[in-house]
Protein backbone atom coordinates (compact mmCIF):
# COMPACT_ATOMS: atom_id res chain seq x y z
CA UNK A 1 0.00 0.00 0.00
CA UNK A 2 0.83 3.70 -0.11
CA UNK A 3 0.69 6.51 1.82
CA UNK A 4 -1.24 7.98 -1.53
CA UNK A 5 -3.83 5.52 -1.45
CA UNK A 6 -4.47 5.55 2.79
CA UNK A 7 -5.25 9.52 2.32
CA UNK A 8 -7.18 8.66 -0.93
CA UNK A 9 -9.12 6.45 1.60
CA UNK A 10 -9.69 9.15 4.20
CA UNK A 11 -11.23 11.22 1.82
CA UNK A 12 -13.53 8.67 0.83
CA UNK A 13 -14.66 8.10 4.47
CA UNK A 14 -15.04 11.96 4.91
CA UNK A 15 -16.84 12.74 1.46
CA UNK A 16 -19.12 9.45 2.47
CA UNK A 17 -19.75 10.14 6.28
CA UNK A 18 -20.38 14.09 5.70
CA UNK A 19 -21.96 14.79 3.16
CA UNK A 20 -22.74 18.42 4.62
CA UNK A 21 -19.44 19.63 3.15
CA UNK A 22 -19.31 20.99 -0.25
CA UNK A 23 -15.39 20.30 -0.53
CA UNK A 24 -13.57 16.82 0.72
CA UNK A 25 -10.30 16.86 -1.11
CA UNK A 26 -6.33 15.44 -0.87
CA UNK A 27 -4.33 17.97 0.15
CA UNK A 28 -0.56 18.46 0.29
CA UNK A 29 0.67 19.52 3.70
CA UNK A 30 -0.66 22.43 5.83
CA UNK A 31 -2.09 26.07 4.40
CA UNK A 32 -0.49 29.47 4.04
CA UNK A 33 -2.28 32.56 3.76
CA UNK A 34 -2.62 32.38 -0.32
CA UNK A 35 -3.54 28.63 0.14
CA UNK A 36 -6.21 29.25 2.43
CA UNK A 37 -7.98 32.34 0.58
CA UNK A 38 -7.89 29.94 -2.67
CA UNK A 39 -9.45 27.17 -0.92
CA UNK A 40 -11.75 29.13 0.76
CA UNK A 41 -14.57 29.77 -1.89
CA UNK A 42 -15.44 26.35 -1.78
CA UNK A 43 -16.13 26.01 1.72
CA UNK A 44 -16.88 23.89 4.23
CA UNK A 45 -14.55 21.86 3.06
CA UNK A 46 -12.13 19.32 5.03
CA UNK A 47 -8.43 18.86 3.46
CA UNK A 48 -7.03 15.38 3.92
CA UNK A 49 -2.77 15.28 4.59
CA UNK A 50 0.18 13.26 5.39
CA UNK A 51 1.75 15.36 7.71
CA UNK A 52 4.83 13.39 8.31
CA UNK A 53 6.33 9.50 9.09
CA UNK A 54 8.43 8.37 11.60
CA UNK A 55 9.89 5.09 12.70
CA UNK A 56 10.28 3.25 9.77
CA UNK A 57 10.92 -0.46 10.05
CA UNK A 58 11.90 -2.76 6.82
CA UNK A 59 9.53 -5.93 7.85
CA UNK A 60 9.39 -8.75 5.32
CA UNK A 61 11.33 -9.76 2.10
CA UNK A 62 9.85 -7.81 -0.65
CA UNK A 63 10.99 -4.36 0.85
CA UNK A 64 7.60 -3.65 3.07
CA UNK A 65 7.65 -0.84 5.56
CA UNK A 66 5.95 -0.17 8.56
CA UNK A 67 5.69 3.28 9.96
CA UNK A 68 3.76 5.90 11.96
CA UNK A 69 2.49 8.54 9.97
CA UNK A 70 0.90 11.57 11.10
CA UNK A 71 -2.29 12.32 9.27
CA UNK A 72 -4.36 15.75 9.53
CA UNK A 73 -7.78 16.98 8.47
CA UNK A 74 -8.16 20.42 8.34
CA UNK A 75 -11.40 21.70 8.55
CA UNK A 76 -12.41 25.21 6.81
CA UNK A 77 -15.36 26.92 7.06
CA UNK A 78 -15.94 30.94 5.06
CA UNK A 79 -18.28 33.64 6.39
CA UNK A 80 -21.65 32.19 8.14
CA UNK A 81 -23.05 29.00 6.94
CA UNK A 82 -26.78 28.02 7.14
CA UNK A 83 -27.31 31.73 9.24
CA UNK A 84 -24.46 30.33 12.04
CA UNK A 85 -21.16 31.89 12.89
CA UNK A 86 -18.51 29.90 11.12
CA UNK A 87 -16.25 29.23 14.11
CA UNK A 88 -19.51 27.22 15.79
CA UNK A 89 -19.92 25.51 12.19
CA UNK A 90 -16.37 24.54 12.39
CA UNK A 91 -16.47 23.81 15.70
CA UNK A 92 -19.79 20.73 14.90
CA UNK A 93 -17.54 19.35 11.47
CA UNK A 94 -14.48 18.92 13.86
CA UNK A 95 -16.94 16.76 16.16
CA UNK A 96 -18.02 14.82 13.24
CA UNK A 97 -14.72 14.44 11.68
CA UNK A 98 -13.48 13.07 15.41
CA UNK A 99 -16.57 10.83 15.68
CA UNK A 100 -14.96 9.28 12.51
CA UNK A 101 -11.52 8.38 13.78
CA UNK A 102 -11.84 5.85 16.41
CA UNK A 103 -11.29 2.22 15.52
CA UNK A 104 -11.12 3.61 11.91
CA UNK A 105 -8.51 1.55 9.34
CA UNK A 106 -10.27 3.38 6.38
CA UNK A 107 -10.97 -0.10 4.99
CA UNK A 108 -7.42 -1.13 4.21
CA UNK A 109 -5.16 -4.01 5.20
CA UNK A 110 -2.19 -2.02 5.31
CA UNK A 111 -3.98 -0.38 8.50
CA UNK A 112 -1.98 -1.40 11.31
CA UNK A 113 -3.81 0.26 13.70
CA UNK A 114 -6.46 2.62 14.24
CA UNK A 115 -5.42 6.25 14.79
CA UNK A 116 -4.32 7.31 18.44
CA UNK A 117 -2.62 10.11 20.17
CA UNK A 118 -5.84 12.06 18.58
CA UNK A 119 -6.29 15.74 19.28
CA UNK A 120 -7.66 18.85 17.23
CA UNK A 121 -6.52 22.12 17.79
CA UNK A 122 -8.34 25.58 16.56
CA UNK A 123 -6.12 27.48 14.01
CA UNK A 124 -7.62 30.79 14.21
CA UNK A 125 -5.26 33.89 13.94
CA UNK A 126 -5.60 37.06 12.95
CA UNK A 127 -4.57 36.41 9.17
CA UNK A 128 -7.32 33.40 9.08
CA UNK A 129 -9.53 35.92 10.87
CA UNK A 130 -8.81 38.50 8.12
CA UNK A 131 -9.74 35.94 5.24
CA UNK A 132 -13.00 35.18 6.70
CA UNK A 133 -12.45 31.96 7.48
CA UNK A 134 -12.48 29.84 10.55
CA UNK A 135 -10.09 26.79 10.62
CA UNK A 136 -9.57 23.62 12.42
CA UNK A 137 -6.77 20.98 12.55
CA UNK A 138 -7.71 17.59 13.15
CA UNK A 139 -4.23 15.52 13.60
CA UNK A 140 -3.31 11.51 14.79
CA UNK A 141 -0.84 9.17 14.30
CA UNK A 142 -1.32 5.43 12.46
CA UNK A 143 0.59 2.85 12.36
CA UNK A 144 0.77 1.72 8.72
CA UNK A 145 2.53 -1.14 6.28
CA UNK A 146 3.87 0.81 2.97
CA UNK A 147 5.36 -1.08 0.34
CA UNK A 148 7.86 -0.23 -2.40
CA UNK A 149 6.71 2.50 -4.76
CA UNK A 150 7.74 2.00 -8.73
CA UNK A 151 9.05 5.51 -9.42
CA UNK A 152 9.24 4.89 -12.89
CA UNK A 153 5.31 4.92 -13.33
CA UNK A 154 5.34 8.61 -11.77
CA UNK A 155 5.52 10.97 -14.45
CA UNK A 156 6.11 13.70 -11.86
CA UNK A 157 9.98 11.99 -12.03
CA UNK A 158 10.64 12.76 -15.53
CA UNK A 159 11.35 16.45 -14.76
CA UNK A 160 14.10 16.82 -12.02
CA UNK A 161 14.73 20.27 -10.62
CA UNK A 162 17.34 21.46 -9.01
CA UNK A 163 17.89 24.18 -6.72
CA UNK A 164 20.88 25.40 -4.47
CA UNK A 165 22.70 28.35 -2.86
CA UNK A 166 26.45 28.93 -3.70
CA UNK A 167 28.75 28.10 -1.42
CA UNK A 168 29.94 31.28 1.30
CA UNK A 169 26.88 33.15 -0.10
CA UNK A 170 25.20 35.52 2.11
CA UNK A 171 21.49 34.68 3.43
CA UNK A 172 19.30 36.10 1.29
CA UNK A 173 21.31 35.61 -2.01
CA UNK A 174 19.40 34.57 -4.98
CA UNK A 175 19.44 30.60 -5.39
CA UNK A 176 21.09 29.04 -8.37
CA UNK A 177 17.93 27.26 -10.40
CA UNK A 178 17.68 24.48 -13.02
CA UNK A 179 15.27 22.22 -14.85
CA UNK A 180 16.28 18.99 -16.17
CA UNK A 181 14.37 16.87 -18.54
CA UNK A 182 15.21 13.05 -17.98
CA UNK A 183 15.00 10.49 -20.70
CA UNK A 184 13.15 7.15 -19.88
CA UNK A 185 15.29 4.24 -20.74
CA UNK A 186 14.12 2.53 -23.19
CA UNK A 187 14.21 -1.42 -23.64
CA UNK A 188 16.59 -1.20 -26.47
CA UNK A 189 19.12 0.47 -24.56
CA UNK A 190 19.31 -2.05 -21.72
């Protein structure tokens, strides 16, 4: 299994569970401020991520992997929804999406456990504040068996890029930058 297919699976709990949100979508890591006012016309919406993995085990013979990875659901909510303030909206989908969680292996075998050290944790701030939005992070670790990932399916791997600082340069000095196009190997070649 991959960590790709466990948050595909979240989202499919989430978009199946709560229907009340208008937006249930894979997401890449956590928001900035132009992140969150882009997201934030399609609202409620709940943003599935891999925040992180940590201790990493080989287990097995065919290069299987067990970790902990850290998942998160954040929860956004713009202006007032259905004539309540969008903090207390929020506040009820982060209930819901924690009603979700316990004894939940998404429906895959690579589940080695069902989430724990679950918490959720309001991300207001003035700058979310600002954008209209209110915003909360749902977070828990999971034990989980990954296998081997075949790199050369990813098409995302045929453009490399590259960039790095000079060596003694000063903070702030502009980064060296290049693309570089990589050739599949054919089966001729080998």
């Amino acid at each position: 299994m991959s960590l790709t297919a466990m948050r595909e699976a979240i989202v499919a709990k989430i978009k199946a569970e709560l229907p009340e949100l208008k937006t249930v979508e894979s997401h890449g890591g956590r928001f900035d401020f132009a992140e969150l006012k882009r997201v934030s016309a399609r609202t409620p919406a709940a943003f599935a991520a891999c925040l992180g993995v940590s201790d990493a085990q080989a287990w097995g013979s065919g290069g299987e992997v067990s970790c902990s990875a850290l998942w998160a659901v954040f929860v956004v909510v713009a202006s007032k929804q259905r004539d309540a303030p969008r903090d207390l909206v929020a506040m009820a989908l982060t209930q819901a999406v924690l009603g979700l969680l316990p004894d939940q292996r998404w429906g895959l075998d690579a589940s080695r456990s069902s989430p724990g050290q679950i918490r959720a944790d309001n991300l207001f701030s003035s700058v979310v504040d600002k954008i209209g939005v209110a915003m909360w992070g749902v977070s828990w670790r999971q034990e989980v068996d990954i296998a081997n990932v075949d790199l050369s399916s990813l098409p995302d791997f045929l453009l490399a890029s590259v960039v790095t600082t000079p060596a003694g340069a000063e903070d702030g000095a502009p980064a060296l930058e290049t693309s570089i196009t990589l050739e599949k190997a054919s089966d001729e070649q080998e």
